[in-house]
C-alpha atoms as a PDB file:
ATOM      1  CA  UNK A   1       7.424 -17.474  71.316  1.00  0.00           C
ATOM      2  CA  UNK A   2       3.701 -15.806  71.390  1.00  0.00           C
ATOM      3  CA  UNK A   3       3.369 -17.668  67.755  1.00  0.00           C
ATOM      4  CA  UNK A   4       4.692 -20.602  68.957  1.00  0.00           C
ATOM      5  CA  UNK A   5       2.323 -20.905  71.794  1.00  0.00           C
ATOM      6  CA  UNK A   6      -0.279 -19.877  69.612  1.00  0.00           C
ATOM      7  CA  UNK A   7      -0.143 -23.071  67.361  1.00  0.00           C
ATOM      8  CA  UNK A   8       0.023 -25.593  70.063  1.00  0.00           C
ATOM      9  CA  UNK A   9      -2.913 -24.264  71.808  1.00  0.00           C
ATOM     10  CA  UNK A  10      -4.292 -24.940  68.265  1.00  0.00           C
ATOM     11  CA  UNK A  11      -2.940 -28.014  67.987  1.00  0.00           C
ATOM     12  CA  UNK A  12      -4.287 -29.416  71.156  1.00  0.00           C
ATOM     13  CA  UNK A  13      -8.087 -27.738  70.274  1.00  0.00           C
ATOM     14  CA  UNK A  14      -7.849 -30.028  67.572  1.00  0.00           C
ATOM     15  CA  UNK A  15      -7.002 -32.932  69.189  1.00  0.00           C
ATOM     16  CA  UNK A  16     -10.147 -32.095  71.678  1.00  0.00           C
ATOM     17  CA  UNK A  17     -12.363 -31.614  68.111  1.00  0.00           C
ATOM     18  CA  UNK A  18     -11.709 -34.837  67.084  1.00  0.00           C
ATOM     19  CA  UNK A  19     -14.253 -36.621  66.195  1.00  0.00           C
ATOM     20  CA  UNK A  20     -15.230 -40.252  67.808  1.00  0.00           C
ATOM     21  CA  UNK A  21     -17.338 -42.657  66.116  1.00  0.00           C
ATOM     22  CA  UNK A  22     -17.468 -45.475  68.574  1.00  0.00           C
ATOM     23  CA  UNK A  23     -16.091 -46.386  71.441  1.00  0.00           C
ATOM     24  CA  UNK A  24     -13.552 -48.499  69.147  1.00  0.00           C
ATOM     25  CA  UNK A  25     -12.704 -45.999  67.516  1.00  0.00           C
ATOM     26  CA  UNK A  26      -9.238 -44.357  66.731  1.00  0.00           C
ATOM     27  CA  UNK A  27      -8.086 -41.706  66.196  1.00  0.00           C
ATOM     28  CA  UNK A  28      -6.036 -41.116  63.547  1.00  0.00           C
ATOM     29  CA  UNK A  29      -3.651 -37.799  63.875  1.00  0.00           C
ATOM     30  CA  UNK A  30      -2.331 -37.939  59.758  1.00  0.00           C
ATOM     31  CA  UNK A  31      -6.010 -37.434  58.818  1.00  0.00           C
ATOM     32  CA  UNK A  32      -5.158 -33.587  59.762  1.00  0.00           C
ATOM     33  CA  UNK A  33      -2.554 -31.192  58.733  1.00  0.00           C
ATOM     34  CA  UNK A  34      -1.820 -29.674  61.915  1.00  0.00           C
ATOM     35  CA  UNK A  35       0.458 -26.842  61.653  1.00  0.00           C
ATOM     36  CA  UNK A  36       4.678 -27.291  61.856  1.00  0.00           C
ATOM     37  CA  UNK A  37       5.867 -25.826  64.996  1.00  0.00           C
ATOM     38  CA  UNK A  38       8.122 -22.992  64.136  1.00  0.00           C
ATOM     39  CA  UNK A  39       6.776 -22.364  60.685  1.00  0.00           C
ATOM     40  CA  UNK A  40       6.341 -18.772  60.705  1.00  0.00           C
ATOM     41  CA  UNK A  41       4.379 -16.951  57.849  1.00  0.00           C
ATOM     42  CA  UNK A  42       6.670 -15.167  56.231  1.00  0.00           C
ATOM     43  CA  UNK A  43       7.238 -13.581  52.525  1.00  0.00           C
ATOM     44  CA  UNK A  44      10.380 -15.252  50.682  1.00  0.00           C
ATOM     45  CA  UNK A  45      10.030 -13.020  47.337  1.00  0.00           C
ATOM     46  CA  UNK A  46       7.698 -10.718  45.096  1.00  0.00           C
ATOM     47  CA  UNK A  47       7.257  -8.457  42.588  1.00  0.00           C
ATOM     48  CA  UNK A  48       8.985  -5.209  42.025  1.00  0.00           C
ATOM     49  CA  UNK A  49       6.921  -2.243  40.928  1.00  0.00           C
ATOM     50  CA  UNK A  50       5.993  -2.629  37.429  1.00  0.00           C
ATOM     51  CA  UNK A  51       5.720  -0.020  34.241  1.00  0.00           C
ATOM     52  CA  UNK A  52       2.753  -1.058  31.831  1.00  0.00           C
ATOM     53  CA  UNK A  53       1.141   0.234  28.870  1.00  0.00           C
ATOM     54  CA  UNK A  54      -2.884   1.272  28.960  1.00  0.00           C
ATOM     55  CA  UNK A  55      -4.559  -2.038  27.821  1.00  0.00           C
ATOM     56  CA  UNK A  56      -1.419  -4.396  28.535  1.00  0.00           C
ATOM     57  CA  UNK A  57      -1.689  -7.106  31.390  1.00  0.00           C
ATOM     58  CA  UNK A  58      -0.233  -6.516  35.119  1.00  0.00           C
ATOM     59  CA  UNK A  59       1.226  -8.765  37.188  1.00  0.00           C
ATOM     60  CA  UNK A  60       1.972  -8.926  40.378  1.00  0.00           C
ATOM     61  CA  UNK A  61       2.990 -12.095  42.179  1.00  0.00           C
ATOM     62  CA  UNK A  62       4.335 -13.174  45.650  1.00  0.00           C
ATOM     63  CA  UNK A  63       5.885 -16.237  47.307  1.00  0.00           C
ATOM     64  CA  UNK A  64       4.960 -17.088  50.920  1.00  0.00           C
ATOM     65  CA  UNK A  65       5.972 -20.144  53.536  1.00  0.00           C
ATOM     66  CA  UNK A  66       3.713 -21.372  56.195  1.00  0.00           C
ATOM     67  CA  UNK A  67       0.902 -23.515  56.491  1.00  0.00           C
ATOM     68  CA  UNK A  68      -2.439 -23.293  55.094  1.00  0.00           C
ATOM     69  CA  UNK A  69      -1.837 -20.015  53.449  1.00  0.00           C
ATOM     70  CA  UNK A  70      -4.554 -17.527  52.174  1.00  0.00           C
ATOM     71  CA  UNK A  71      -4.036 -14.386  49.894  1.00  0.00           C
ATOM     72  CA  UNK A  72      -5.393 -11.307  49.867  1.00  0.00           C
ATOM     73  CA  UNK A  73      -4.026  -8.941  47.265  1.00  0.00           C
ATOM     74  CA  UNK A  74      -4.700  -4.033  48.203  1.00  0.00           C
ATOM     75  CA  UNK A  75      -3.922  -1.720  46.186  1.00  0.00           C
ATOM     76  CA  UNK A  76      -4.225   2.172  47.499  1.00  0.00           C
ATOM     77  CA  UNK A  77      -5.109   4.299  44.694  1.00  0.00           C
ATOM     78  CA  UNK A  78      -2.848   7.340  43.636  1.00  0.00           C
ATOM     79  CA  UNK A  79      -3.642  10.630  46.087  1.00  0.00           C
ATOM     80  CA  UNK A  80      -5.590   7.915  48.651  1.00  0.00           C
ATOM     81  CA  UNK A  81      -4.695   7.324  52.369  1.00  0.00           C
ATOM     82  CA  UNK A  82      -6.179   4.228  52.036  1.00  0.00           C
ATOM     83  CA  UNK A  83      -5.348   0.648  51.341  1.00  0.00           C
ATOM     84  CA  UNK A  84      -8.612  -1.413  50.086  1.00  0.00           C
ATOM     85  CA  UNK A  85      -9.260  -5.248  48.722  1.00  0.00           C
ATOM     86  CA  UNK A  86      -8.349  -6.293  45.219  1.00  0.00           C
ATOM     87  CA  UNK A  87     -10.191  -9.120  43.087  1.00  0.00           C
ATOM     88  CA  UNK A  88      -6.945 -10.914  44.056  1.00  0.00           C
ATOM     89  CA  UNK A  89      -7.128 -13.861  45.972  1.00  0.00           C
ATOM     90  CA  UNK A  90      -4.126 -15.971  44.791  1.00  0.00           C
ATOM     91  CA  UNK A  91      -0.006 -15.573  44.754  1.00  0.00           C
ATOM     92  CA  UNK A  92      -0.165 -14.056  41.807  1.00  0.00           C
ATOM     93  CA  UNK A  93      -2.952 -11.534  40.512  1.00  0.00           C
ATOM     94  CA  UNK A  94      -3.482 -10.065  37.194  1.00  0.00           C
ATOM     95  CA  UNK A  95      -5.615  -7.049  35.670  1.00  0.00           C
ATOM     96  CA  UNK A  96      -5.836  -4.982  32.622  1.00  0.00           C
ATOM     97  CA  UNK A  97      -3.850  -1.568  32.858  1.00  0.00           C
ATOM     98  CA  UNK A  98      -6.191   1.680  32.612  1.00  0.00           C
ATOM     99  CA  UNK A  99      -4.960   5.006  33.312  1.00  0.00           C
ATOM    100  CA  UNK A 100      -6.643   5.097  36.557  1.00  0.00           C
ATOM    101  CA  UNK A 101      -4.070   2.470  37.693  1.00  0.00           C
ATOM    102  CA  UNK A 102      -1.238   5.115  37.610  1.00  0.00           C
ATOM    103  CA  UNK A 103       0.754   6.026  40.790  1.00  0.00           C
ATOM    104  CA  UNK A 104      -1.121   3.119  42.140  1.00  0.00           C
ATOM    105  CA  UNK A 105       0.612   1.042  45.307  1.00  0.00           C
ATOM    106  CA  UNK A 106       0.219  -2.688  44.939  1.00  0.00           C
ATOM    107  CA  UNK A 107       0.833  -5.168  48.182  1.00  0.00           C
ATOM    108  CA  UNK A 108      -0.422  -8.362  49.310  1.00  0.00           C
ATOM    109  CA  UNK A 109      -1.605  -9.740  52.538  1.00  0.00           C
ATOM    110  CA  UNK A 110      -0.709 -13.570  52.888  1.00  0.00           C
ATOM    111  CA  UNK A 111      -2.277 -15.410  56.418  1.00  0.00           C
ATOM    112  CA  UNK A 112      -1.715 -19.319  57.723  1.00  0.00           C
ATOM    113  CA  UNK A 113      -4.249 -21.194  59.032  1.00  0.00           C
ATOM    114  CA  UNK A 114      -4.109 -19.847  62.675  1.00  0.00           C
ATOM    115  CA  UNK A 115      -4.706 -16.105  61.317  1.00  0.00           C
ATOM    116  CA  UNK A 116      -1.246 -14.876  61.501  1.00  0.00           C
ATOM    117  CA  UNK A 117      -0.248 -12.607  58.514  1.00  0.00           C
ATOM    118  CA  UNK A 118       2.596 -10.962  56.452  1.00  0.00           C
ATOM    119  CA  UNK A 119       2.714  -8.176  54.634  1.00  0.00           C
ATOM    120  CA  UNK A 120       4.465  -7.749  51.089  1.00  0.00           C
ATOM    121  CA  UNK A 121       6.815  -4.408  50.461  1.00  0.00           C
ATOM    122  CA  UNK A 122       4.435  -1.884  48.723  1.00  0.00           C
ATOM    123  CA  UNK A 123       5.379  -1.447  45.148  1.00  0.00           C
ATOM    124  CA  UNK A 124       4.603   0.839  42.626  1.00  0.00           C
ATOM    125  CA  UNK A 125       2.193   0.423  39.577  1.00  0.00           C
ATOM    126  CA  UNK A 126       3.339   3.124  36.439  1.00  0.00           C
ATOM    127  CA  UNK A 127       0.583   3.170  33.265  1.00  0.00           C
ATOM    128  CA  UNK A 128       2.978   4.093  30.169  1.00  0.00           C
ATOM    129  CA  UNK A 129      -0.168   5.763  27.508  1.00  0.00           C
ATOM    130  CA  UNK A 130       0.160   4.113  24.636  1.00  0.00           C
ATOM    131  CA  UNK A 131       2.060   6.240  21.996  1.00  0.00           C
ATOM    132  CA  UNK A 132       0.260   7.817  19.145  1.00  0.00           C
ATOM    133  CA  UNK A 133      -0.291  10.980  17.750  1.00  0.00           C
ATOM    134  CA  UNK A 134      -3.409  12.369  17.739  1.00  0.00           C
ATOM    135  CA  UNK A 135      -3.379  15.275  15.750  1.00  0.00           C
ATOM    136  CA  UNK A 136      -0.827  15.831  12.932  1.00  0.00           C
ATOM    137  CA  UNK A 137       0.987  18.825  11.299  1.00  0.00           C
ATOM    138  CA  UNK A 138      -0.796  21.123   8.111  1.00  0.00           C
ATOM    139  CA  UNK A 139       0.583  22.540   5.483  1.00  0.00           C
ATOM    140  CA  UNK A 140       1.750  26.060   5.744  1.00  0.00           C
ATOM    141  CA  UNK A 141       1.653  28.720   2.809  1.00  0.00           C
ATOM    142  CA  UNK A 142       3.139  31.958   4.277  1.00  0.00           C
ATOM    143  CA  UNK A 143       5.270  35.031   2.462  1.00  0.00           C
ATOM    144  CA  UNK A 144       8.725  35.715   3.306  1.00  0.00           C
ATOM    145  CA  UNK A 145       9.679  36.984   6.166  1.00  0.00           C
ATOM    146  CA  UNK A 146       6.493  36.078   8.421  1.00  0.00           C
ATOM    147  CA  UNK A 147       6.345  33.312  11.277  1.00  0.00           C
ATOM    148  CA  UNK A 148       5.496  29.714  10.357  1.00  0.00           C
ATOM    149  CA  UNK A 149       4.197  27.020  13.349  1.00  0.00           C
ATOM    150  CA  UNK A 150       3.849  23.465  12.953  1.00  0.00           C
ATOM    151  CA  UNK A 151       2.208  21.997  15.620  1.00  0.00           C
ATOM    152  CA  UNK A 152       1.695  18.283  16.686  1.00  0.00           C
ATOM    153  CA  UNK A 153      -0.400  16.417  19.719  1.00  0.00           C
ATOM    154  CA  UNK A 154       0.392  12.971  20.760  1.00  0.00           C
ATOM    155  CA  UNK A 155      -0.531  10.985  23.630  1.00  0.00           C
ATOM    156  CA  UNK A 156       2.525   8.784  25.636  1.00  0.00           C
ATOM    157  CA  UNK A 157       4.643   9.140  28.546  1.00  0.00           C
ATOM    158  CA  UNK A 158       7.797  11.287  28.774  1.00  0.00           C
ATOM    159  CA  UNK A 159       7.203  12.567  25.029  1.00  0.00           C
ATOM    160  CA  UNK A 160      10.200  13.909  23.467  1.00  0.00           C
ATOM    161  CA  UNK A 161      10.179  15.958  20.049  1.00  0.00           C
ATOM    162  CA  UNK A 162      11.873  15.826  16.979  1.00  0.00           C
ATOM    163  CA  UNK A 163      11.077  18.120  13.841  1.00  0.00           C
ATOM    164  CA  UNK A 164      12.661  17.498  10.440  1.00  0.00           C
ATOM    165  CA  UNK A 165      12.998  18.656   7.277  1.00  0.00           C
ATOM    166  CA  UNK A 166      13.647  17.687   3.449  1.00  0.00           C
ATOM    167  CA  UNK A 167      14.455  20.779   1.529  1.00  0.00           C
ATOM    168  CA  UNK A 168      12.694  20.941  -2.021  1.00  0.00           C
ATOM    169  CA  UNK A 169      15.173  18.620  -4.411  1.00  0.00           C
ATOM    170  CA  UNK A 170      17.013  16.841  -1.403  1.00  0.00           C
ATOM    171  CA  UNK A 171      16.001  13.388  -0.749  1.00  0.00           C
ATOM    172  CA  UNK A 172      17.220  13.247   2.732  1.00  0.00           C
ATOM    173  CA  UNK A 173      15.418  14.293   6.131  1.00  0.00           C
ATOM    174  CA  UNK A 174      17.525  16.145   8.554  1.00  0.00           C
ATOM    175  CA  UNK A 175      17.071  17.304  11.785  1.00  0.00           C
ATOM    176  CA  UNK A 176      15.770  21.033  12.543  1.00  0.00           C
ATOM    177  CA  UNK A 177      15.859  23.147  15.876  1.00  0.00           C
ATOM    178  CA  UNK A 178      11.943  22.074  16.986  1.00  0.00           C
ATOM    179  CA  UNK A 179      12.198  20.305  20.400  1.00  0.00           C
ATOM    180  CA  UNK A 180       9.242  20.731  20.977  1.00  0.00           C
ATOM    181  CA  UNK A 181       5.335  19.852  20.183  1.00  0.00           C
ATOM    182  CA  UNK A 182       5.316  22.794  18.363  1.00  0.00           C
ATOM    183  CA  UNK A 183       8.146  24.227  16.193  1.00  0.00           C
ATOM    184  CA  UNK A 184       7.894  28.316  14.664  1.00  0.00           C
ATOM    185  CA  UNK A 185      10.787  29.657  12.290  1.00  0.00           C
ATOM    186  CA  UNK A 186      10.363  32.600  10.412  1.00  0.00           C
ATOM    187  CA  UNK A 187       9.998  31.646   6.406  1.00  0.00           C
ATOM    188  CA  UNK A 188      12.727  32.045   3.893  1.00  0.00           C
ATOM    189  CA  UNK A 189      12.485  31.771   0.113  1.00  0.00           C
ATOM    190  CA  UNK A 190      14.723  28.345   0.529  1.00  0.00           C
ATOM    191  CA  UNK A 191      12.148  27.166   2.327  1.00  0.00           C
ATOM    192  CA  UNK A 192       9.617  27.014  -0.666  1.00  0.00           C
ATOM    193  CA  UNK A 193       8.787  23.222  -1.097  1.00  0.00           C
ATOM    194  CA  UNK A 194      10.165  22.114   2.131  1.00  0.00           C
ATOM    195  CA  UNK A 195       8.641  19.076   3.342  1.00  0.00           C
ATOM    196  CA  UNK A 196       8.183  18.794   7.371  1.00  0.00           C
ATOM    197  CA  UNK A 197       7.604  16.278  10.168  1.00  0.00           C
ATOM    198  CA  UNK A 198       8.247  15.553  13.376  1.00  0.00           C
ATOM    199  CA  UNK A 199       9.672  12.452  15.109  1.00  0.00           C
ATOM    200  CA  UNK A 200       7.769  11.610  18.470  1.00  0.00           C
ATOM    201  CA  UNK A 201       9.576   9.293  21.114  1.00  0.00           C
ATOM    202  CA  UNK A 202       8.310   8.363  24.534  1.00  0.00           C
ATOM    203  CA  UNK A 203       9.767   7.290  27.832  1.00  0.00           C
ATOM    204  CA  UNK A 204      10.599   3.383  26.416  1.00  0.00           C
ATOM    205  CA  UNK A 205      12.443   4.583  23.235  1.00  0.00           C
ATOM    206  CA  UNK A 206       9.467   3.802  21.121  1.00  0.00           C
ATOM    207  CA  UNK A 207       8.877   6.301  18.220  1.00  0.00           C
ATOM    208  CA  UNK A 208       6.153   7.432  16.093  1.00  0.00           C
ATOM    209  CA  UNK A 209       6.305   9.616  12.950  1.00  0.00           C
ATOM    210  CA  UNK A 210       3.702  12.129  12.489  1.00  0.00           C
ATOM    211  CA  UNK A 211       2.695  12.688   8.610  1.00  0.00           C
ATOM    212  CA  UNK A 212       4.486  14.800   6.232  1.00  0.00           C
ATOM    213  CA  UNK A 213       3.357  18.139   6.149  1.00  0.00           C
ATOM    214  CA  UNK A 214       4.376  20.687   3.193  1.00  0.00           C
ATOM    215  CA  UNK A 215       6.062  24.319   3.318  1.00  0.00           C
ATOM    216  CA  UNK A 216       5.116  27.510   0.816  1.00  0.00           C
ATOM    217  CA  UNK A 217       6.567  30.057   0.854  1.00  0.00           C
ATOM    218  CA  UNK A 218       5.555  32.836  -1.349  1.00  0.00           C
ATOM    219  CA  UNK A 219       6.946  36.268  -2.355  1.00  0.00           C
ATOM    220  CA  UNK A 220       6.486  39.561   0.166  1.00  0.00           C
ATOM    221  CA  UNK A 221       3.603  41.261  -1.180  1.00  0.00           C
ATOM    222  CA  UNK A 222       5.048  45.034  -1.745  1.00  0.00           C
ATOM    223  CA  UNK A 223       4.587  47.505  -4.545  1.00  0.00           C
ATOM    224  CA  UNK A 224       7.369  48.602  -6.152  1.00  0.00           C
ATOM    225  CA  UNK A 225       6.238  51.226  -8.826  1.00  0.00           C
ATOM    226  CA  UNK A 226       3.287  53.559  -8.148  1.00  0.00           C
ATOM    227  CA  UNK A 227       1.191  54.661 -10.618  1.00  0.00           C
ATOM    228  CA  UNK A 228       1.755  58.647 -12.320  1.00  0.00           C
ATOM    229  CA  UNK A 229      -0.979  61.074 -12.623  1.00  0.00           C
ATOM    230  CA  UNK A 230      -2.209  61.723 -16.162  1.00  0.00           C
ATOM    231  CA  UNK A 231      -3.118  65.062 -18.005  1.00  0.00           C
ATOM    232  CA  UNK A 232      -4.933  64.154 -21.017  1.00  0.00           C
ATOM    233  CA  UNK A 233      -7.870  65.565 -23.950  1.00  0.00           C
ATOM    234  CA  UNK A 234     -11.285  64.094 -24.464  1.00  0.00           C
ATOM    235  CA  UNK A 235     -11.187  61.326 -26.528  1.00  0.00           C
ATOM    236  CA  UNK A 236      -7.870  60.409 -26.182  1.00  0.00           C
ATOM    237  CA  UNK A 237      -6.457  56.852 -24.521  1.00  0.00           C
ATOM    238  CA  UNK A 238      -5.346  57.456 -21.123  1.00  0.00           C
ATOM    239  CA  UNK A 239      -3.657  54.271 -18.715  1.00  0.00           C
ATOM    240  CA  UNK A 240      -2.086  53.843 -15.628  1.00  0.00           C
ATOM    241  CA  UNK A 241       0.100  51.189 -14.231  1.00  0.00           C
ATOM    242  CA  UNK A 242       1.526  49.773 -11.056  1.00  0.00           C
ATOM    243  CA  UNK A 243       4.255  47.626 -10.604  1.00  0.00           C
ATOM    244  CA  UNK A 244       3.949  44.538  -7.521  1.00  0.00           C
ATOM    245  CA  UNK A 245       5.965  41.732  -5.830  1.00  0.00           C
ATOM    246  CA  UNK A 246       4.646  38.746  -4.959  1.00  0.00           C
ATOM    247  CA  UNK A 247       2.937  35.855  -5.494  1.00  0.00           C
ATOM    248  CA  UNK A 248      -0.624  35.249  -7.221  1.00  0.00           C
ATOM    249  CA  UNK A 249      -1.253  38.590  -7.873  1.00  0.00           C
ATOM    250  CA  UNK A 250      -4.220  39.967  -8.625  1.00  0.00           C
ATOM    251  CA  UNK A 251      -5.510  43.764  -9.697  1.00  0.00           C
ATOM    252  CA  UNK A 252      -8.271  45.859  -9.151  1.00  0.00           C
ATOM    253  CA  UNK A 253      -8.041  49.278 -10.406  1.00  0.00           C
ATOM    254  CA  UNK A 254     -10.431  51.985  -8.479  1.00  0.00           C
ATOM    255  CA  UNK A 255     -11.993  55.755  -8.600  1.00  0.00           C
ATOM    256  CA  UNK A 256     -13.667  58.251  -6.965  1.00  0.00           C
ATOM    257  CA  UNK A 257     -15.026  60.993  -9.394  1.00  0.00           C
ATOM    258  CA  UNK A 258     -14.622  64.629  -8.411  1.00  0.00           C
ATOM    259  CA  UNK A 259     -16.826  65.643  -5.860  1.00  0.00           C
ATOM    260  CA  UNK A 260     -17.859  62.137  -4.766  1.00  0.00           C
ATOM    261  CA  UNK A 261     -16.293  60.259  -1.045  1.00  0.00           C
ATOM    262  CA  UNK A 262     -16.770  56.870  -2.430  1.00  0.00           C
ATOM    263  CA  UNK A 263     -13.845  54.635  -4.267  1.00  0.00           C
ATOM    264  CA  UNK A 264     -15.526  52.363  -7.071  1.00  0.00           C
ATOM    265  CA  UNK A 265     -14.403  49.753  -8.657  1.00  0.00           C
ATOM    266  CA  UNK A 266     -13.057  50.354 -11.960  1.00  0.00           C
ATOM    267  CA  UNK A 267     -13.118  47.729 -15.372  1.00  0.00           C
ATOM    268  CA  UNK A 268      -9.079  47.352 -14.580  1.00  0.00           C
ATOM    269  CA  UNK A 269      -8.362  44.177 -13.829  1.00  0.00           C
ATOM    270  CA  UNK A 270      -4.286  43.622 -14.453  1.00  0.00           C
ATOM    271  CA  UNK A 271      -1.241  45.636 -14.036  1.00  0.00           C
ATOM    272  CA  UNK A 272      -1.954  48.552 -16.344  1.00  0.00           C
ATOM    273  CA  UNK A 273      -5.407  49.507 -17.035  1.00  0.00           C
ATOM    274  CA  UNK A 274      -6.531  51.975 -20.043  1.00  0.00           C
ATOM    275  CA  UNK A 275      -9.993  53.914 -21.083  1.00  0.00           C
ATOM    276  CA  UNK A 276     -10.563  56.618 -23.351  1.00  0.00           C
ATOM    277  CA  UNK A 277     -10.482  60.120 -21.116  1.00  0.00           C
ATOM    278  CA  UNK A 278     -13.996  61.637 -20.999  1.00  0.00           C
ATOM    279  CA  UNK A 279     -15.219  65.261 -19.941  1.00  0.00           C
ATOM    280  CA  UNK A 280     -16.600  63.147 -16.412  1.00  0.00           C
ATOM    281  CA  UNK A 281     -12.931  61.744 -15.737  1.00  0.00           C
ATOM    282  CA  UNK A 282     -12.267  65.980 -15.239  1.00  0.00           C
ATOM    283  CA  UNK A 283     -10.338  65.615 -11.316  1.00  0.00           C
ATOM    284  CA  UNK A 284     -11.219  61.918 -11.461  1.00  0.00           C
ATOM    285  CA  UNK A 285      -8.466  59.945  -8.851  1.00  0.00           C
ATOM    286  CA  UNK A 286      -6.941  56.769  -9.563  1.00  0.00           C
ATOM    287  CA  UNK A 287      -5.754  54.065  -7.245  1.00  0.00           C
ATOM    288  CA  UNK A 288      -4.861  49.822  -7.525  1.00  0.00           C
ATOM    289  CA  UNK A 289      -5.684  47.431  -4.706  1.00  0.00           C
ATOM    290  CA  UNK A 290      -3.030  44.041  -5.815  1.00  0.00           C
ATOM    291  CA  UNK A 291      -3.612  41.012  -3.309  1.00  0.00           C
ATOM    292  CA  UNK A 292      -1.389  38.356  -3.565  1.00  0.00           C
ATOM    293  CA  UNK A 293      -2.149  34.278  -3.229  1.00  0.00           C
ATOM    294  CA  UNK A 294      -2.905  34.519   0.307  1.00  0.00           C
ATOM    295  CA  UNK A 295      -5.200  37.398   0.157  1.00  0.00           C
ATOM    296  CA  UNK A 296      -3.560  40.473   1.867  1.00  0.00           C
ATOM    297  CA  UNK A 297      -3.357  43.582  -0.040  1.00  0.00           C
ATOM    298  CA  UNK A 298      -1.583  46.373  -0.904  1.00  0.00           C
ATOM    299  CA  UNK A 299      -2.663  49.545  -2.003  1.00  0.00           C
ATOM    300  CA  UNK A 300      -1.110  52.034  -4.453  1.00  0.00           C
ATOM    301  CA  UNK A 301      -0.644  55.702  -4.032  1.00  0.00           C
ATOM    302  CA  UNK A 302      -3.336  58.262  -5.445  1.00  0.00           C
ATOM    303  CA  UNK A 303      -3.012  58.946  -8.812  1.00  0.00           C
ATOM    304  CA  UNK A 304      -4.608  61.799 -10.676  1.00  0.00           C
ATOM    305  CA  UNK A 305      -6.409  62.412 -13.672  1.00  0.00           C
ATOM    306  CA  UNK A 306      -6.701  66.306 -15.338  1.00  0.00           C
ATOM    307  CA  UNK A 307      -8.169  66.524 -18.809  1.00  0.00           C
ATOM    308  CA  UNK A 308      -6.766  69.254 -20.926  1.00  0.00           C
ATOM    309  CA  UNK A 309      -8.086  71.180 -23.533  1.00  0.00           C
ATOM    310  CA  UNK A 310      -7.372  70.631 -27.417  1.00  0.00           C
END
């Protein structure tokens, strides 16, 4: 009723308004679009809320009856109280997704031409990152037995994880227990030459696969034969050995003379190392520091050395 009155108050200011040229003249009512009596504004459909990647185009759109319509699209920003003007002035407005967009209410304000207004139903803008990985898996080298992590970072919405494996001499990927951005196991001899990746999937289905990373796995470094001590004359060819497992394995054979606190680094370089005994080797000690591919080392017991008369 208040609206109705409204318009035919405005109707007859308009009538008043008119303007007269002459006394002839007329005046000519169809020369105006005068609002319809009972024409309400009123919003007959619009957009749902809307789930858009970062860079992608958003649209929102609305469809209005009255007269003389205006549009006036708000948004109110995620964690804000408050509802401000958008760029949009139409029944349908449009803008280029950024992150900043996300949790952001969208609603438009439509009003005729006697300033009377409705309100759209406030609906939701989601931003969807686009998916890609941004940091892939490296190769591992580790010995039996120890923990191996594969990590991977990607950017996306509801990421979900997938880790897989080709064993060394299988042509086929299969799934492994990693869920999650970053998978650990602990590293097996079967694993030698496994090749690993991980399958990344976001909250549309779409997937991304990370690049292949590879798998060593060497041997437990551990010596399993210590080397004896020796009794032997001047002049005479003395050696001592060790025995290792492992992989890469290198030697270095070491002494400390009698009376001296300091090891020294002996000529041996390999698994058994010989000299000719001397009066100076007299209570010499013996000892081999092996270091496998990866560079940890083990060290062998204390060997001695006595030399004994002709």
């Amino acid at each position: 009723m208040r609206n109705n009155l409204k318009k035919a108050i405005f109707i007859l200011m308009m009538i008043i308004m008119l303007p007269v040229t002459s006394v002839r003249a007329s005046i000519h009512y169809e020369d105006y679009e005068l609002p319809i009596m009972g024409e309400e504004v009123a919003i007959i459909s619009q957009s749902s809320s809307l789930n858009v990647n970062v860079g992608d185009i958003a649209k929102y759109s609305v469809k209005a009856k009255g007269v003389g319509l205006t549009y006036q699209w708000q948004v109110k920003l995620k964690n804000s109280a408050n509802w401000t003007n958008a760029s949009g002035n139409k029944d349908t407005w449009c803008f280029k997704a950024a992150s900043v967009h996300d949790g952001m209410q969208v609603r438009c304000v439509v009003k005729d031409a006697i300033g009377e207004t409705a309100i759209s139903k406030a609906v939701n803008c989601i931003i969807d990152e686009n998916l890609k990985i941004v940091s892939q898996p490296g190769s591992v080298e580790a010995e039996v037995g120890s923990k191996v992590s594969y990590s991977v970072a990607a950017e996306g919405t509801g990421l979900t994880y997938q880790w897989q494996v080709k064993f060394n001499g299988s042509e086929n990927w299969t799934n492994a227990s990693g869920k999650g951005a970053t998978w650990s196991f602990t590293a097996a001899s079967a694993h030698d030459g496994m090749q690993v990746r991980c399958i990344v999937k976001d909250a549309k289905g779409k997937t991304v696969v990370s690049e292949t990373a590879a798998c060593k796995v060497v041997s437990q470094l551990k010596i399993v034969s210590q080397p004896g001590s020796v009794e032997a004359e001047v002049g005479s060819k003395v050696s001592y050995s060790v025995a290792a497992e492992g992989t890469g394995l290198t030697y270095q054979w070491q002494v400390k003379f009698n009376g001296s606190e300091n090891w020294t680094n002996a000529s041996g370089k390999g698994a058994t190392w010989s000299f000719t005994a001397a009066s100076a080797h007299d209570g010499m000690q013996v000892r081999c520091i092996v270091k496998n591919v990866k560079g940890n080392i083990a060290t062998s017991d204390i060997a001695g050395f006595m030399v004994v008369q002709k």
